[in-house]
Protein backbone atom coordinates (compact mmCIF):
# COMPACT_ATOMS: atom_id res chain seq x y z
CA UNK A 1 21.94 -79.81 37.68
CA UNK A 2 24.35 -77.33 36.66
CA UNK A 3 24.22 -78.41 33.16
CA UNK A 4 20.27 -76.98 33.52
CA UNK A 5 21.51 -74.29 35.28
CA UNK A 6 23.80 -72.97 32.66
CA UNK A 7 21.11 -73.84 29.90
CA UNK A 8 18.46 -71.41 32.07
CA UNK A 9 21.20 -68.97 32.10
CA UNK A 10 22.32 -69.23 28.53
CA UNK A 11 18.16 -68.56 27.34
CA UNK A 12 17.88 -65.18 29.76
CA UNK A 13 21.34 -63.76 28.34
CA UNK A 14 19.83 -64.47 24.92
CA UNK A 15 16.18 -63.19 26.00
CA UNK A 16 18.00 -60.34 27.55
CA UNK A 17 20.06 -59.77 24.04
CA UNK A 18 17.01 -59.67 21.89
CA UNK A 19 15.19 -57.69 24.27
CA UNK A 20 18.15 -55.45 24.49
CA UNK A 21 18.60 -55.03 20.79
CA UNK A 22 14.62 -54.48 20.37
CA UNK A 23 14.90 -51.77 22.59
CA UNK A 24 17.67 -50.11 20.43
CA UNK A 25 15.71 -50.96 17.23
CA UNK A 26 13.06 -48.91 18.99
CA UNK A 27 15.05 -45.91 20.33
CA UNK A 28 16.79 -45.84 16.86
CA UNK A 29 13.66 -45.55 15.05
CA UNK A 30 11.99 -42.92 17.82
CA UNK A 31 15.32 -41.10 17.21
CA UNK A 32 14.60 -40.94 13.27
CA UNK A 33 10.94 -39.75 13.36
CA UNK A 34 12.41 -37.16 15.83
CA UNK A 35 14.69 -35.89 13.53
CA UNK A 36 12.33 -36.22 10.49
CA UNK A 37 9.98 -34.30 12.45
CA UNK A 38 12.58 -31.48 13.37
CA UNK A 39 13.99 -31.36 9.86
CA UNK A 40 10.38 -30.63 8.59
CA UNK A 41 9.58 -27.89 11.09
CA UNK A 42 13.02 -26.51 10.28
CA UNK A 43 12.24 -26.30 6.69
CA UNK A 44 8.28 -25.20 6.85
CA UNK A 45 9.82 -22.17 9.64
CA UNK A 46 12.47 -21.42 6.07
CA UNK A 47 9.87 -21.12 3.95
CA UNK A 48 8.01 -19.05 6.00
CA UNK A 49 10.79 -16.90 6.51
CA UNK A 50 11.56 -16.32 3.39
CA UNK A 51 7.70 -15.61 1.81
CA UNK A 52 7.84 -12.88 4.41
CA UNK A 53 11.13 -11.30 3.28
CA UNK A 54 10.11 -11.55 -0.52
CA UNK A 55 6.44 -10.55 0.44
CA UNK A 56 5.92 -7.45 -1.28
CA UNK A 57 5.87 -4.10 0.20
CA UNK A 58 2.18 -2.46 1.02
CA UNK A 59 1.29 0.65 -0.54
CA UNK A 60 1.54 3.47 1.22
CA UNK A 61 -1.27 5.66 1.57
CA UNK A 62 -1.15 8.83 0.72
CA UNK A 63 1.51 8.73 -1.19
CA UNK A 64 1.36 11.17 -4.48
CA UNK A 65 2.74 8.53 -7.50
CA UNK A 66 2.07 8.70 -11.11
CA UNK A 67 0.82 5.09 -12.23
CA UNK A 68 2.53 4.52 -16.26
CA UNK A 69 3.09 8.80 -16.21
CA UNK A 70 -0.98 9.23 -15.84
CA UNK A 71 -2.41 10.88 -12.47
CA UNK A 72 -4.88 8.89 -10.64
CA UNK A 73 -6.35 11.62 -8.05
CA UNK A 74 -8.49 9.87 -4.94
CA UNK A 75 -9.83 10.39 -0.91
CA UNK A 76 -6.52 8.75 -0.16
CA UNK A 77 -3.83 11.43 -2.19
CA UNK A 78 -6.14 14.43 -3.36
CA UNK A 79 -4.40 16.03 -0.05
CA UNK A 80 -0.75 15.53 -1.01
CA UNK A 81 -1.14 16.54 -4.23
CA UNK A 82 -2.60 20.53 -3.12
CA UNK A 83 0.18 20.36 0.05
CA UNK A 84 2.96 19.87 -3.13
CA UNK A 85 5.14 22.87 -3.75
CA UNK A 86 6.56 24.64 -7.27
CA UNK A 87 9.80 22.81 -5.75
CA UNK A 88 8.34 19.36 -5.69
CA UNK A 89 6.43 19.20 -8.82
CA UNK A 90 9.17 17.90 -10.57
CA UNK A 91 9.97 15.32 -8.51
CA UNK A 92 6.75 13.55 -9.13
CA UNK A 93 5.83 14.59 -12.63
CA UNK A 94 8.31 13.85 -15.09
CA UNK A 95 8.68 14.86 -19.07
CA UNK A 96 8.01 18.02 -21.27
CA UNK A 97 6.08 20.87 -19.75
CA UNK A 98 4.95 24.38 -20.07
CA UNK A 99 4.10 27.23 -18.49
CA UNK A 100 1.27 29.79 -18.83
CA UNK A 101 -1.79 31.46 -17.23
CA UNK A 102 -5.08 30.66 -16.05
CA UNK A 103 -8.09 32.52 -14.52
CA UNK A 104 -5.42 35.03 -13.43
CA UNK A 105 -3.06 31.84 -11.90
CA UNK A 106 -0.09 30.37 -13.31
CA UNK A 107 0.31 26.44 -14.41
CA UNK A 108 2.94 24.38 -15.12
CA UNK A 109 1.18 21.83 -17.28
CA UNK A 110 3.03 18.43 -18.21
CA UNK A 111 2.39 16.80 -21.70
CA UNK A 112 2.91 12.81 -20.71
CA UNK A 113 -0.16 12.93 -17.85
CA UNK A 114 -2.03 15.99 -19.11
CA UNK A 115 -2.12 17.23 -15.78
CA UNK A 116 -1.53 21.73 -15.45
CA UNK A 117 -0.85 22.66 -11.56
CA UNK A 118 -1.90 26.12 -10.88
CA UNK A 119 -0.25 28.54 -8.22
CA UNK A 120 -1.05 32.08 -7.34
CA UNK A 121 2.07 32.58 -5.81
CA UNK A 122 3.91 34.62 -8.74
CA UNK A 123 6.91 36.98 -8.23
CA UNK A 124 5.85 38.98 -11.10
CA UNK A 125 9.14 40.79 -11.66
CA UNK A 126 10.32 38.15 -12.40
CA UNK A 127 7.00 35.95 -14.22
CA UNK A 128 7.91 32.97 -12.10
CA UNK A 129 6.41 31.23 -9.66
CA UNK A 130 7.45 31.48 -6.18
CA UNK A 131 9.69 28.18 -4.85
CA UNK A 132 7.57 27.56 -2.06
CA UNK A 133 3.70 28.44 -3.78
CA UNK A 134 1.78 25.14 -2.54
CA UNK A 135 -0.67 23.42 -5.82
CA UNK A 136 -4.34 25.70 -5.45
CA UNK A 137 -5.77 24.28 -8.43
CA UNK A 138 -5.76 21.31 -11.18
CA UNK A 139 -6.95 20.46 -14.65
CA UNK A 140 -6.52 17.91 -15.92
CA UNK A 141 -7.18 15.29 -19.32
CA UNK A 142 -6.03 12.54 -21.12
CA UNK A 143 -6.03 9.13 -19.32
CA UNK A 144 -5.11 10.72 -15.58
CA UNK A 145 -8.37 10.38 -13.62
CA UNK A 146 -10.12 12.51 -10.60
CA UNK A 147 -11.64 9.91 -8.45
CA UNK A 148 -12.69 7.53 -11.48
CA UNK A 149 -13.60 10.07 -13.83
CA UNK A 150 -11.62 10.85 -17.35
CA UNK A 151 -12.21 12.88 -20.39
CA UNK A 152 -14.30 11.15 -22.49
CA UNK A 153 -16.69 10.13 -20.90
CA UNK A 154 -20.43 10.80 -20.99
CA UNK A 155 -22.66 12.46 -18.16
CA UNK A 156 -24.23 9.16 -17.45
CA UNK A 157 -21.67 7.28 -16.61
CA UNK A 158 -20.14 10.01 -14.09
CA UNK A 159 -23.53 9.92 -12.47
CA UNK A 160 -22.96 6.52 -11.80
CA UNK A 161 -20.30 6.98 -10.61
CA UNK A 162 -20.04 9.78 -8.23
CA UNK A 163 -23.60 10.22 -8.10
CA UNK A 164 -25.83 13.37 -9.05
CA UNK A 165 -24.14 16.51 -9.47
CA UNK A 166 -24.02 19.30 -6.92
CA UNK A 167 -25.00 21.68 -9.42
CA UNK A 168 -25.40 21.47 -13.63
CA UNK A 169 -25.99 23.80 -16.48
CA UNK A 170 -24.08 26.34 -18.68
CA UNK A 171 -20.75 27.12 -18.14
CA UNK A 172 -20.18 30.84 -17.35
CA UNK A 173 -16.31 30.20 -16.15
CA UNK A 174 -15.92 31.71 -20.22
CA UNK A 175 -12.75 29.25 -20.35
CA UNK A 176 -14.30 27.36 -23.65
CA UNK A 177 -16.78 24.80 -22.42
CA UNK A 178 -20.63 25.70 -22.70
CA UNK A 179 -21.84 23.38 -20.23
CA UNK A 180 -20.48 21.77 -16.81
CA UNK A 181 -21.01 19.48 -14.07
CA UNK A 182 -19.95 20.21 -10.59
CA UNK A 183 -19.11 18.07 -7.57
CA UNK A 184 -18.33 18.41 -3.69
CA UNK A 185 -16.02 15.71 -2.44
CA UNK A 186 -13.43 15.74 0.27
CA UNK A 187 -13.81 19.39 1.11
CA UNK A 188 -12.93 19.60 -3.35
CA UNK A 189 -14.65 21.18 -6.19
CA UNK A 190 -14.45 18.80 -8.83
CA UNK A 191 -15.62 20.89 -12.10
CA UNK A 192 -16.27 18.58 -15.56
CA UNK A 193 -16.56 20.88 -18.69
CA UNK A 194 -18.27 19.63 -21.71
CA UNK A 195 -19.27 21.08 -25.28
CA UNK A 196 -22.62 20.90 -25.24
CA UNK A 197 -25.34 19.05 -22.33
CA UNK A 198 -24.69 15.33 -22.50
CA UNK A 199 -21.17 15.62 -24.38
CA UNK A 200 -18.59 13.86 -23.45
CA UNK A 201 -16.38 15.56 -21.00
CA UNK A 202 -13.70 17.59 -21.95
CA UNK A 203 -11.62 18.80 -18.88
CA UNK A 204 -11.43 18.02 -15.11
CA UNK A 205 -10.84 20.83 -12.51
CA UNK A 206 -9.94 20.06 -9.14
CA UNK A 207 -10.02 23.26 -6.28
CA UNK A 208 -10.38 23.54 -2.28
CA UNK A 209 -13.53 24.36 -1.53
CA UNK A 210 -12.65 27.50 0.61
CA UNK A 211 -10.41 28.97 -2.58
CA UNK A 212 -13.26 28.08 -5.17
């Protein structure tokens, strides 16, 4: 009898063993999916991280920035480019310029964009321009564009791009172009000069509507 006795109690220590080490089989394995699990969320939450911190920077709009030294004039900067001072000028555009008149205004124009800023703020004692005269007018050639438009290009192909003309025929500004195109956007007079009708255009002048 106790010889059966102790046999019964020798097979539930050894049931209770196995049980006891499939149970920490079990928690040890739970325990490494856990972590496997954590370590994987910890490393998807550092990627994320950093893709945010190297995520490049939005434009700004509104901002007045010369793209290769060419002007690209649109709805979103036409604004801060006539609120720019004498002052500022030269903070934005960069390289050789000049200085002369034009239609009784004075221009600063800059040889890498082909871009002239006029200002009828002149201390004439003096023939300079005042520190503080804000931008009234622009011309403009070369590559630097007025809301997709650049020299070169044919009548055509501005009309399908900013759409029929406010007004079109010879040129009577006497500034050297026989025939122009003129457009109204943004409150802006947007003035294409040309040789002759359907020529290519040859300049791009920009004014407020109220000082045109």
């Amino acid at each position: 009898m106790k010889k059966r006795i102790l046999v019964i109690g020798m097979v539930l220590v050894m049931s209770l063993t196995l049980s006891s080490c499939k149970l920490v089989d079990k928690l040890k394995k739970e325990k490494e999916t856990n972590e496997e699990i954590t370590t994987e969320a910890t490393n998807e939450k550092k990627e994320a991280s950093q893709e945010k911190i190297t995520e490049p920077a939005k434009e700004k709009k509104g901002a007045l920035e010369l793209e290769n030294g060419k002007l690209q004039v649109d709805q979103d900067n036409i604004e801060a480019l006539f609120k720019l001072k004498y002052k500022e000028i030269f903070d934005v555009f960069k390289g050789e310029y000049t200085e002369d008149y034009y239609n009784g205004a004075k221009y600063v124009s800059f040889k890498e964009s082909n871009v002239a800023l006029l200002f009828n703020e002149i201390d004439f004692d003096t023939d300079k321009i005042k520190e503080d005269a804000k931008v009234v007018g622009v011309m403009m050639g070369g590559k630097s564009t007025a809301f997709g438009i650049m020299q070169g290009m044919y009548p055509p192909e501005i009309k399908s791009i900013l759409g029929n003309p406010k007004s079109e025929g010879e040129d009577l500004s006497g500034e050297g172009f026989d025939w122009g195109m003129d457009y109204e956007i943004n409150n802006y007079w947007i003035h294409l000069g040309m040789d002759a009708e359907n020529q290519p255009i040859q300049s791009i002048e920009i004014y407020p509507v109220k000082n045109y």
